[in-house]
C-alpha atoms as a PDB file:
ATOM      1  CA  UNK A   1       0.000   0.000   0.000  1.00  0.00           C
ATOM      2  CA  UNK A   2       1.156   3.445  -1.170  1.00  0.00           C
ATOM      3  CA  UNK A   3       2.774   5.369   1.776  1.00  0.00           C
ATOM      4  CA  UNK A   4       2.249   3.132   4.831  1.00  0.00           C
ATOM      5  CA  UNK A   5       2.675   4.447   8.037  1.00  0.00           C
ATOM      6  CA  UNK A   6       5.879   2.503   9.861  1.00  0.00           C
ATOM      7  CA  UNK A   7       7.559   3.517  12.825  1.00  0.00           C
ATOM      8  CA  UNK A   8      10.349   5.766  12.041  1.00  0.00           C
ATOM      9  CA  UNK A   9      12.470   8.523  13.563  1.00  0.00           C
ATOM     10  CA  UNK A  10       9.309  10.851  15.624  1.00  0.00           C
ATOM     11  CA  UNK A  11      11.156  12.354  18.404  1.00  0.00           C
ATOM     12  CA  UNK A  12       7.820  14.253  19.105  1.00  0.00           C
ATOM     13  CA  UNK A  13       6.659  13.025  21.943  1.00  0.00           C
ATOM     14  CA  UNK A  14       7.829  14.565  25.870  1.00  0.00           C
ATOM     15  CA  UNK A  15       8.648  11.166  27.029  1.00  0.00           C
ATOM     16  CA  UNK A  16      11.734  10.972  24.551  1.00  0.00           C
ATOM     17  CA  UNK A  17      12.918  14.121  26.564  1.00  0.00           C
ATOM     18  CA  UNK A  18      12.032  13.600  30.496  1.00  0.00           C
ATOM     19  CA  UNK A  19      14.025  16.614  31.332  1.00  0.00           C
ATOM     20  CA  UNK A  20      13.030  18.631  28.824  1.00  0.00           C
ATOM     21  CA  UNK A  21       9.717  17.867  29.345  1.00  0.00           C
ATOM     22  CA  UNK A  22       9.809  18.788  32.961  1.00  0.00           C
ATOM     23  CA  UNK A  23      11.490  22.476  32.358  1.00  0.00           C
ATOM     24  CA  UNK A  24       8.463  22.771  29.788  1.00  0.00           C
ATOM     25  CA  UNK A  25       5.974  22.321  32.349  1.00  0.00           C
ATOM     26  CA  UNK A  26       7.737  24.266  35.159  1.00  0.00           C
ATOM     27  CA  UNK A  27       7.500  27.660  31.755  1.00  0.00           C
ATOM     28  CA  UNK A  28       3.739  26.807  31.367  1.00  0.00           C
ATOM     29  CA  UNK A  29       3.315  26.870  34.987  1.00  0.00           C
ATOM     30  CA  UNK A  30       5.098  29.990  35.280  1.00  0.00           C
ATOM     31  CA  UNK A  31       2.740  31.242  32.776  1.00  0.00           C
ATOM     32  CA  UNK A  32      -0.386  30.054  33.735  1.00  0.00           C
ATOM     33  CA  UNK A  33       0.119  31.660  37.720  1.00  0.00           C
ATOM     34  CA  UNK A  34       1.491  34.716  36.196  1.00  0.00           C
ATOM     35  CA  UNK A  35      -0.424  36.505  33.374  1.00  0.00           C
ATOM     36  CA  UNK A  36       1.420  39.479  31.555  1.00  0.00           C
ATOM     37  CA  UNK A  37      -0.788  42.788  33.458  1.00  0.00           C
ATOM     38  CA  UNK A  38      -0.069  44.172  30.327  1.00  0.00           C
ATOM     39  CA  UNK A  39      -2.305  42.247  28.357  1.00  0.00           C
ATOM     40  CA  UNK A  40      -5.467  40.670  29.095  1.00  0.00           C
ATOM     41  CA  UNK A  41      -6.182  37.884  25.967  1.00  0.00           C
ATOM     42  CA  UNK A  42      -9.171  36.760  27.170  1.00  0.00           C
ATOM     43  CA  UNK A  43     -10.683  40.294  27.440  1.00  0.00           C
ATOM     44  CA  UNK A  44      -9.300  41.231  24.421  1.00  0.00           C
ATOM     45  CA  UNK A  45     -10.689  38.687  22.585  1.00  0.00           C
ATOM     46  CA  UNK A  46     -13.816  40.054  24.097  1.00  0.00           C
ATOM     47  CA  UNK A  47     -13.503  42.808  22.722  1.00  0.00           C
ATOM     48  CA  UNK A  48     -13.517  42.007  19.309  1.00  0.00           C
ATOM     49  CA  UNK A  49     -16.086  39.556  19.880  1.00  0.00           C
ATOM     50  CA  UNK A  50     -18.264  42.502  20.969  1.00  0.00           C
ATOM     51  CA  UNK A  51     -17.414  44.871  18.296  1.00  0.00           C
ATOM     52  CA  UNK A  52     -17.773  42.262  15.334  1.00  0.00           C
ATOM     53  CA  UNK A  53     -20.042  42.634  12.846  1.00  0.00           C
ATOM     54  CA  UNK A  54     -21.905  39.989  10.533  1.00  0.00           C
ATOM     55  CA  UNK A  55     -20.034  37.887   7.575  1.00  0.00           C
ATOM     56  CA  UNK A  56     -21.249  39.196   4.835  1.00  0.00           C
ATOM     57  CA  UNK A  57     -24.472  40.353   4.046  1.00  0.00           C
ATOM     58  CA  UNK A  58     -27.319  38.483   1.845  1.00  0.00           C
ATOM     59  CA  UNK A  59     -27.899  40.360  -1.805  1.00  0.00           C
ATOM     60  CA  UNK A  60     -30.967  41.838  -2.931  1.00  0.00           C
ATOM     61  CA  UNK A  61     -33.285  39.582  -5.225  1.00  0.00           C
ATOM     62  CA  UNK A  62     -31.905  40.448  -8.615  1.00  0.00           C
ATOM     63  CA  UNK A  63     -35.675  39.697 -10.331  1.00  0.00           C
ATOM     64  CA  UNK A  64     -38.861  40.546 -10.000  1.00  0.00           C
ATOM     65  CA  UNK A  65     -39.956  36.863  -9.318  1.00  0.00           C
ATOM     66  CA  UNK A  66     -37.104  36.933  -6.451  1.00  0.00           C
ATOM     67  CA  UNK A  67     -38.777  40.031  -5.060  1.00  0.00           C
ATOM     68  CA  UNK A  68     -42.253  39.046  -5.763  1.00  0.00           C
ATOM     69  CA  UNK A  69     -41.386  36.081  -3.379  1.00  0.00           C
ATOM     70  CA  UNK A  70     -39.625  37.564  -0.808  1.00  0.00           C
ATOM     71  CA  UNK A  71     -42.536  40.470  -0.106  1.00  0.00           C
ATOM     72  CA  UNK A  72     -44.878  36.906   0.017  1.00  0.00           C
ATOM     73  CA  UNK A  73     -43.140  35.417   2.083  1.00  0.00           C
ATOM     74  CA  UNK A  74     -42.553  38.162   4.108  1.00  0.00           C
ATOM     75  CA  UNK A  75     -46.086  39.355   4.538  1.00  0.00           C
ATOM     76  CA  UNK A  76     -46.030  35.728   6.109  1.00  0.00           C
ATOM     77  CA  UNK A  77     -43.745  36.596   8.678  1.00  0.00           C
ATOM     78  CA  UNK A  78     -41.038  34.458   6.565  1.00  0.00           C
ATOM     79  CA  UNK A  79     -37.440  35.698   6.006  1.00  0.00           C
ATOM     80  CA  UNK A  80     -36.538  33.737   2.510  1.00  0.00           C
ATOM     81  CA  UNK A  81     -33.111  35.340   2.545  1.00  0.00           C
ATOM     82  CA  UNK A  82     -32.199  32.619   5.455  1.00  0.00           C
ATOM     83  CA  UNK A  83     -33.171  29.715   3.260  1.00  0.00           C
ATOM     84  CA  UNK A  84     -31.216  31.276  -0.079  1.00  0.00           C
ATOM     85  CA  UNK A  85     -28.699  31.250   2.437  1.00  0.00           C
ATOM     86  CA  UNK A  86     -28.122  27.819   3.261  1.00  0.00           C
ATOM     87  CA  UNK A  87     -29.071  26.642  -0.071  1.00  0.00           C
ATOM     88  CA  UNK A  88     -25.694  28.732  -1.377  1.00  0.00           C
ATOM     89  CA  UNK A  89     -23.833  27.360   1.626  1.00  0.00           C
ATOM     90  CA  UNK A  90     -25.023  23.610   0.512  1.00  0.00           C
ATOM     91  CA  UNK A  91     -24.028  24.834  -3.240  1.00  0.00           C
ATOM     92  CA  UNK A  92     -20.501  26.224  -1.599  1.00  0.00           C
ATOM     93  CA  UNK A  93     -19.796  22.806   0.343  1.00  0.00           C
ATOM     94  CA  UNK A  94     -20.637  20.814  -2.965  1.00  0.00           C
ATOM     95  CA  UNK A  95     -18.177  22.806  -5.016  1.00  0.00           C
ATOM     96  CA  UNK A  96     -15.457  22.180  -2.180  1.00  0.00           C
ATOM     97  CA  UNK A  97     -16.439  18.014  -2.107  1.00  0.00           C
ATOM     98  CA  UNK A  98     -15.964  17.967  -5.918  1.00  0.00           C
ATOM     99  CA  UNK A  99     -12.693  19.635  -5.714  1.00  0.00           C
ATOM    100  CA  UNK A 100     -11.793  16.685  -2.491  1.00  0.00           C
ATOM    101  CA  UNK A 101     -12.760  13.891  -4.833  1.00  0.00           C
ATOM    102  CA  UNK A 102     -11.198  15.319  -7.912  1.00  0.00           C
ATOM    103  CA  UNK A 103      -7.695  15.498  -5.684  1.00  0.00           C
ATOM    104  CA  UNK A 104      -8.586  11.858  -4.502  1.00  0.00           C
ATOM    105  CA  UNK A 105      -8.695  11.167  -8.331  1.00  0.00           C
ATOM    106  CA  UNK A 106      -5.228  12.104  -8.761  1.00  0.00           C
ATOM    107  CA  UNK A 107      -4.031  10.243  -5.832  1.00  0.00           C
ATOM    108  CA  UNK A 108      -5.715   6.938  -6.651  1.00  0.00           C
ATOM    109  CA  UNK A 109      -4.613   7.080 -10.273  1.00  0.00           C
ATOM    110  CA  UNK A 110      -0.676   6.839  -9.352  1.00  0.00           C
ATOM    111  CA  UNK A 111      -1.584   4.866  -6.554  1.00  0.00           C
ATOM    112  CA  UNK A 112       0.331   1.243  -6.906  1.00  0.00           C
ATOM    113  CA  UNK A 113      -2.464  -0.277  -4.715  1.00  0.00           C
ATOM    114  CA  UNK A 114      -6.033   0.247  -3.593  1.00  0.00           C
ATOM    115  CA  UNK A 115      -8.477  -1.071  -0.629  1.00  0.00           C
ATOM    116  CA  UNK A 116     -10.177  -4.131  -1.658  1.00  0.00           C
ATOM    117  CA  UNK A 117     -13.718  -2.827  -3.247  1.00  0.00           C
ATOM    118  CA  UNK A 118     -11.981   0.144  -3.882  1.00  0.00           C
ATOM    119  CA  UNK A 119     -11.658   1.702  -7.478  1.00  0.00           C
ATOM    120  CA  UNK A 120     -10.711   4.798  -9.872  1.00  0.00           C
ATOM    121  CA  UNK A 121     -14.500   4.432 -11.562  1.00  0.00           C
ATOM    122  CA  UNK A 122     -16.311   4.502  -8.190  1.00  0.00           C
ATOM    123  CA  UNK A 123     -14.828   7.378  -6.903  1.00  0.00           C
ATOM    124  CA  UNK A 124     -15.447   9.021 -10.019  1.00  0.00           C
ATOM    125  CA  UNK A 125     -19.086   8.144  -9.606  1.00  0.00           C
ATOM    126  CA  UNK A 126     -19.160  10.063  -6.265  1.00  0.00           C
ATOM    127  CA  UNK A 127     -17.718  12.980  -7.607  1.00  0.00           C
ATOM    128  CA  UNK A 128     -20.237  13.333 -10.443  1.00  0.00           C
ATOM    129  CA  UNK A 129     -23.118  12.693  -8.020  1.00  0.00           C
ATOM    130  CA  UNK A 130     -21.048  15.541  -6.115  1.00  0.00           C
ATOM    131  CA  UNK A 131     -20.764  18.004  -9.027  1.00  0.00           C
ATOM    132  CA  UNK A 132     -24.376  16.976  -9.493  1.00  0.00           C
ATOM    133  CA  UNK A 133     -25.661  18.599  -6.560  1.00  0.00           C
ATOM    134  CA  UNK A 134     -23.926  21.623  -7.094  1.00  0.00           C
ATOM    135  CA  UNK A 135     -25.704  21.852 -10.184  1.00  0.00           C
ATOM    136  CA  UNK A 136     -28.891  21.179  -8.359  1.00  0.00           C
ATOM    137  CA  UNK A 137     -28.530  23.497  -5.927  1.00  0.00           C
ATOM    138  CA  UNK A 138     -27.310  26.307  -8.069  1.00  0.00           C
ATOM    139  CA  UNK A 139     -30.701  25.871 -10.258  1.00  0.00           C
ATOM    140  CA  UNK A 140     -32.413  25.732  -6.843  1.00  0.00           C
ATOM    141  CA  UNK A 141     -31.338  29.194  -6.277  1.00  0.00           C
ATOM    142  CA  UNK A 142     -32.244  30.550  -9.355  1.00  0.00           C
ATOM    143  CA  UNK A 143     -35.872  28.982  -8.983  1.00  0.00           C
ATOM    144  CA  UNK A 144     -36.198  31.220  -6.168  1.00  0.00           C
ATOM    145  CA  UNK A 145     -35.241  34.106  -8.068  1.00  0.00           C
ATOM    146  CA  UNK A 146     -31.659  34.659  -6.877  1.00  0.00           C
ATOM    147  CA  UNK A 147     -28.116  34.581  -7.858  1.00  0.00           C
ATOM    148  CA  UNK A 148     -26.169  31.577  -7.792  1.00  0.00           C
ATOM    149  CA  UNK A 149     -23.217  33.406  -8.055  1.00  0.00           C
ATOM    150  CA  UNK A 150     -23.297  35.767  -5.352  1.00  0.00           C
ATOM    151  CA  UNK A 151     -21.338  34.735  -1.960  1.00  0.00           C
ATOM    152  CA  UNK A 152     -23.691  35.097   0.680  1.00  0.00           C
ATOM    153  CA  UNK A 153     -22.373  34.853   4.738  1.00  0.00           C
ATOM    154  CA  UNK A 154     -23.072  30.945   5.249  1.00  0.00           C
ATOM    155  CA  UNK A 155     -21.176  29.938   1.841  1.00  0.00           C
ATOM    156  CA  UNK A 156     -18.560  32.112   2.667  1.00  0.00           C
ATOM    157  CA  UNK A 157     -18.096  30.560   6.088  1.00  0.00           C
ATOM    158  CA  UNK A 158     -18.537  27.107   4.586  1.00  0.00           C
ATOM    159  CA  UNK A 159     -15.792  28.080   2.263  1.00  0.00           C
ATOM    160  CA  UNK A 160     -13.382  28.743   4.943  1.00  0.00           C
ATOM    161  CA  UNK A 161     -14.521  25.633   7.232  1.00  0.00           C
ATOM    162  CA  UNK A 162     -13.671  23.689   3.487  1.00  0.00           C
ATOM    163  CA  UNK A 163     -10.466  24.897   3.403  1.00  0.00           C
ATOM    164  CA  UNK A 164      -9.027  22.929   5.896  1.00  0.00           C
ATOM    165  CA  UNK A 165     -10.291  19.935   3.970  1.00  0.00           C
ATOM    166  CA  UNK A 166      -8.656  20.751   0.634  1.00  0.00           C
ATOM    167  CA  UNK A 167      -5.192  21.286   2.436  1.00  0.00           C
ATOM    168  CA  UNK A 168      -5.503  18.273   4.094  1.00  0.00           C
ATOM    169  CA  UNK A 169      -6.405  16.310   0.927  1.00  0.00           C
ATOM    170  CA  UNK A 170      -3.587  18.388  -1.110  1.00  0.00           C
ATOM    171  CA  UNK A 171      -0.705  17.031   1.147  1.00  0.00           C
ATOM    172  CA  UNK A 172       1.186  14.804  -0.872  1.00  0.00           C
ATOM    173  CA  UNK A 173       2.169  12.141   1.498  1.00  0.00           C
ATOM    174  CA  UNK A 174      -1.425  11.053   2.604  1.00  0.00           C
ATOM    175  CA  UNK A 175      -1.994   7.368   3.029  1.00  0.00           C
ATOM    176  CA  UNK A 176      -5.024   6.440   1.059  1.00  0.00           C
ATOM    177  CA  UNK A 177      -6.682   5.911   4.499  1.00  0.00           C
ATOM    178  CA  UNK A 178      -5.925   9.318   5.949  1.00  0.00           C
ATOM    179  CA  UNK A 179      -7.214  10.289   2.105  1.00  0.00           C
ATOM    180  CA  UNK A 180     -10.144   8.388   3.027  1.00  0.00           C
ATOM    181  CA  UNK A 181     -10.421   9.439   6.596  1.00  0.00           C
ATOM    182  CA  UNK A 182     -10.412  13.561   5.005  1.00  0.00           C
ATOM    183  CA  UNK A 183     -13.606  12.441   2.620  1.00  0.00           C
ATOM    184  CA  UNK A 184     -15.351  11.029   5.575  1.00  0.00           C
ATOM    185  CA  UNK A 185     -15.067  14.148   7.821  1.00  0.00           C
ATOM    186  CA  UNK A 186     -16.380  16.195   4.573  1.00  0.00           C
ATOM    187  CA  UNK A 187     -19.621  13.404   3.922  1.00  0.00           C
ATOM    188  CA  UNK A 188     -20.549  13.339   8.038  1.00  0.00           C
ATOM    189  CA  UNK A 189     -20.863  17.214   7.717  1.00  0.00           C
ATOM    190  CA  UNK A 190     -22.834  17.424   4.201  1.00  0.00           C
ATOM    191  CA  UNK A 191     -25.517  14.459   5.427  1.00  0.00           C
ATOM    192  CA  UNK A 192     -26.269  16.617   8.507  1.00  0.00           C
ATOM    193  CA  UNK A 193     -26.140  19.694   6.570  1.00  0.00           C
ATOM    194  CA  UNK A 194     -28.571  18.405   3.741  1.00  0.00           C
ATOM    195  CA  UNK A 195     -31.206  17.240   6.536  1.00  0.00           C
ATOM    196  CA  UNK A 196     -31.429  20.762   7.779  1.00  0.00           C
ATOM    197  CA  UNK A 197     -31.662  22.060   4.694  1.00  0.00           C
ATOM    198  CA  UNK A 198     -34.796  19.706   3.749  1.00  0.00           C
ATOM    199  CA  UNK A 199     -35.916  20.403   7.302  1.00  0.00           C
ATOM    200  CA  UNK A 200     -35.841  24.328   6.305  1.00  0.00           C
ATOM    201  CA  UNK A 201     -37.155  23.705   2.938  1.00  0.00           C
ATOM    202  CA  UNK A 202     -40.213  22.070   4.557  1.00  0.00           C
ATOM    203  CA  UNK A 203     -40.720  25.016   6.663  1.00  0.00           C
ATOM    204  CA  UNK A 204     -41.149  27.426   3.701  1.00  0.00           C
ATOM    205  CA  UNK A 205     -43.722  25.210   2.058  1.00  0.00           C
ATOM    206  CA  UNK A 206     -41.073  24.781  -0.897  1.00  0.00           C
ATOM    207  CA  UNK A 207     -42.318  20.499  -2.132  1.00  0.00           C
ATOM    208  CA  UNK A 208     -40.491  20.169  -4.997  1.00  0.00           C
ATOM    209  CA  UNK A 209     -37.504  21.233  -3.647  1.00  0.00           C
ATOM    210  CA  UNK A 210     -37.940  19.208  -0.910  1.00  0.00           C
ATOM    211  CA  UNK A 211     -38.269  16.257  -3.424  1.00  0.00           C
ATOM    212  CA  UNK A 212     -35.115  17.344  -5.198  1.00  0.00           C
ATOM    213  CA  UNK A 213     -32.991  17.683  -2.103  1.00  0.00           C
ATOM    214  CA  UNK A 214     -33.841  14.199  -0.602  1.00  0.00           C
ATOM    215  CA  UNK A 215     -33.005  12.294  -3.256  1.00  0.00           C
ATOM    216  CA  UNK A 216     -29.565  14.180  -2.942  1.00  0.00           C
ATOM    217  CA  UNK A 217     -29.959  13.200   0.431  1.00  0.00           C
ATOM    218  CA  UNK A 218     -29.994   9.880  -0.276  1.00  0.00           C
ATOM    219  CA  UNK A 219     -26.869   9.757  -2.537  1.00  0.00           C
ATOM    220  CA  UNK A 220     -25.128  11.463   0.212  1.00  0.00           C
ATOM    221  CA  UNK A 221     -25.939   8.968   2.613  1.00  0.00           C
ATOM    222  CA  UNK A 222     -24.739   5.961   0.183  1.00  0.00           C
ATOM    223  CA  UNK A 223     -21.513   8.147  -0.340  1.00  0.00           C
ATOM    224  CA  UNK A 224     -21.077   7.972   3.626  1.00  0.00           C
ATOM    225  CA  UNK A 225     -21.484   4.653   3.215  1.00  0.00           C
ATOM    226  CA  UNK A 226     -19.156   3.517   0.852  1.00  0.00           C
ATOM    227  CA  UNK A 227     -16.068   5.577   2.162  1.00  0.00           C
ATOM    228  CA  UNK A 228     -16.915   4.672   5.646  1.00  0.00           C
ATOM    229  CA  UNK A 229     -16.271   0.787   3.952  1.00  0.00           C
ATOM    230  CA  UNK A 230     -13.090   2.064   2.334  1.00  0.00           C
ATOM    231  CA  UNK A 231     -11.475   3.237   4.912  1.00  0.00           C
ATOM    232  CA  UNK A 232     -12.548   0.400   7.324  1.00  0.00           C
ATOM    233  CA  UNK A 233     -10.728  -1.411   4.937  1.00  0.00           C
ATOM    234  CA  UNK A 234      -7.997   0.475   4.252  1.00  0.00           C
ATOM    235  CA  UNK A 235      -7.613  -0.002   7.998  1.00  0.00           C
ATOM    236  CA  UNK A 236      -7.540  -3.335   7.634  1.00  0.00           C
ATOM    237  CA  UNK A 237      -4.995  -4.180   5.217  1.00  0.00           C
ATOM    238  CA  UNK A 238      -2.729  -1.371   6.793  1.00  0.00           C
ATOM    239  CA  UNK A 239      -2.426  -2.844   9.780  1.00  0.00           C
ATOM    240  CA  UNK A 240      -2.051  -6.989   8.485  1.00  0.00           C
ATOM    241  CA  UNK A 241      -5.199  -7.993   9.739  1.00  0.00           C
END
């Protein structure tokens, strides 16, 4: 298997150092019974906490039909901006997971071995189901009368949260599990995510979307599924059992 994990040279650890270790914890000590008077972190964090604004701000509808609906719903007591909202952070997270499974393309296709069950074609079947939903979602938008293409404040903060996922997945030396492992952790959060979207979707009376968005649903959970066996796997044959 590509880039198995043996046990090597780490000299991380404190017990390699005992003495070391022990003149670390006497600093942190030091530092945790005597806090710099001139700076306060935790009430400076405070602070900006309490002087923060929003992230962002959600656009105006762009057509009539967007405004026509939003004075509806709002006549209703119903605030369709929040829905637009985390239908363009679902169409954010999608556009991140196709980028994680395009990157898991590479790695797979230089890969000398894979996980039993494993193969090139069935992770290219996720990522089109991915890319799918994006597409979905995008026309979802634009049935409401908005703009797929504007960043509103929950894609943008899915965006950042994605980050981490992409620079995980774009470090070379990745086992295929930890590959695996990085897919998982992005799956766990779009299931949940897509059930509160339905779950808000319901809400605003909006059926066919509904429709639309649990059949997603549905290919998200089988994506789950199938990495979650992957990685078990990978598991497996990593460590000889």
């Amino acid at each position: 298997m590509e880039n198995e994990i043996h046990t090597g040279t780490n000299r991380t650890g404190m017990k390699v150092s005992p003495a070391d270790a022990r003149k670390l914890l006497e600093v942190r000590e030091l530092q945790t019974t005597m806090p710099d008077p001139e700076v306060d972190a935790v009430a400076l964090r405070a602070a900006y906490l309490a002087e923060a604004g929003p992230v962002g701000s959600m656009p105006p509808p762009p057509t009539l039909r967007g405004m026509a609906g939003t004075a509806m719903k709002a006549l209703a007591g119903k605030k369709m901006h929040v829905l637009l909202d985390k239908i363009a952070e679902r169409a954010a997270f999608e556009r991140t997971g196709t980028r994680l499974y395009d990157m898991m393309l590479q790695k797979v296709a230089v890969a000398p071995a894979l996980p039993a069950g494993m193969t090139i074609d069935g992770v290219r079947e996720i990522r089109d189901e991915e890319h799918s939903h994006y597409l979905l979602l995008a026309a979802a938008i634009e049935t409401l009368g908005a703009d797929p293409t504007a960043m509103t404040p929950c894609a943008d903060v899915t965006g950042v949260q994605g980050m981490g996922l992409v620079q995980a997945m774009g470090e070379p030396r990745l086992t295929i599990a930890q590959a695996l492992s990085t897919l998982l952790a992005a799956e766990v959060i779009d299931n949940a995510s897509w059930e509160l979207l339905i779950d808000l979707a319901q809400q605003f009376g909006q059926d066919e979307l509904v429709a639309q968005f649990t059949e997603a649903l549905a290919a998200e959970q089988r994506h789950e599924a199938t990495v979650r066996q992957w990685m078990a796997t990978a598991l497996t044959e990593e460590a000889g059992l």
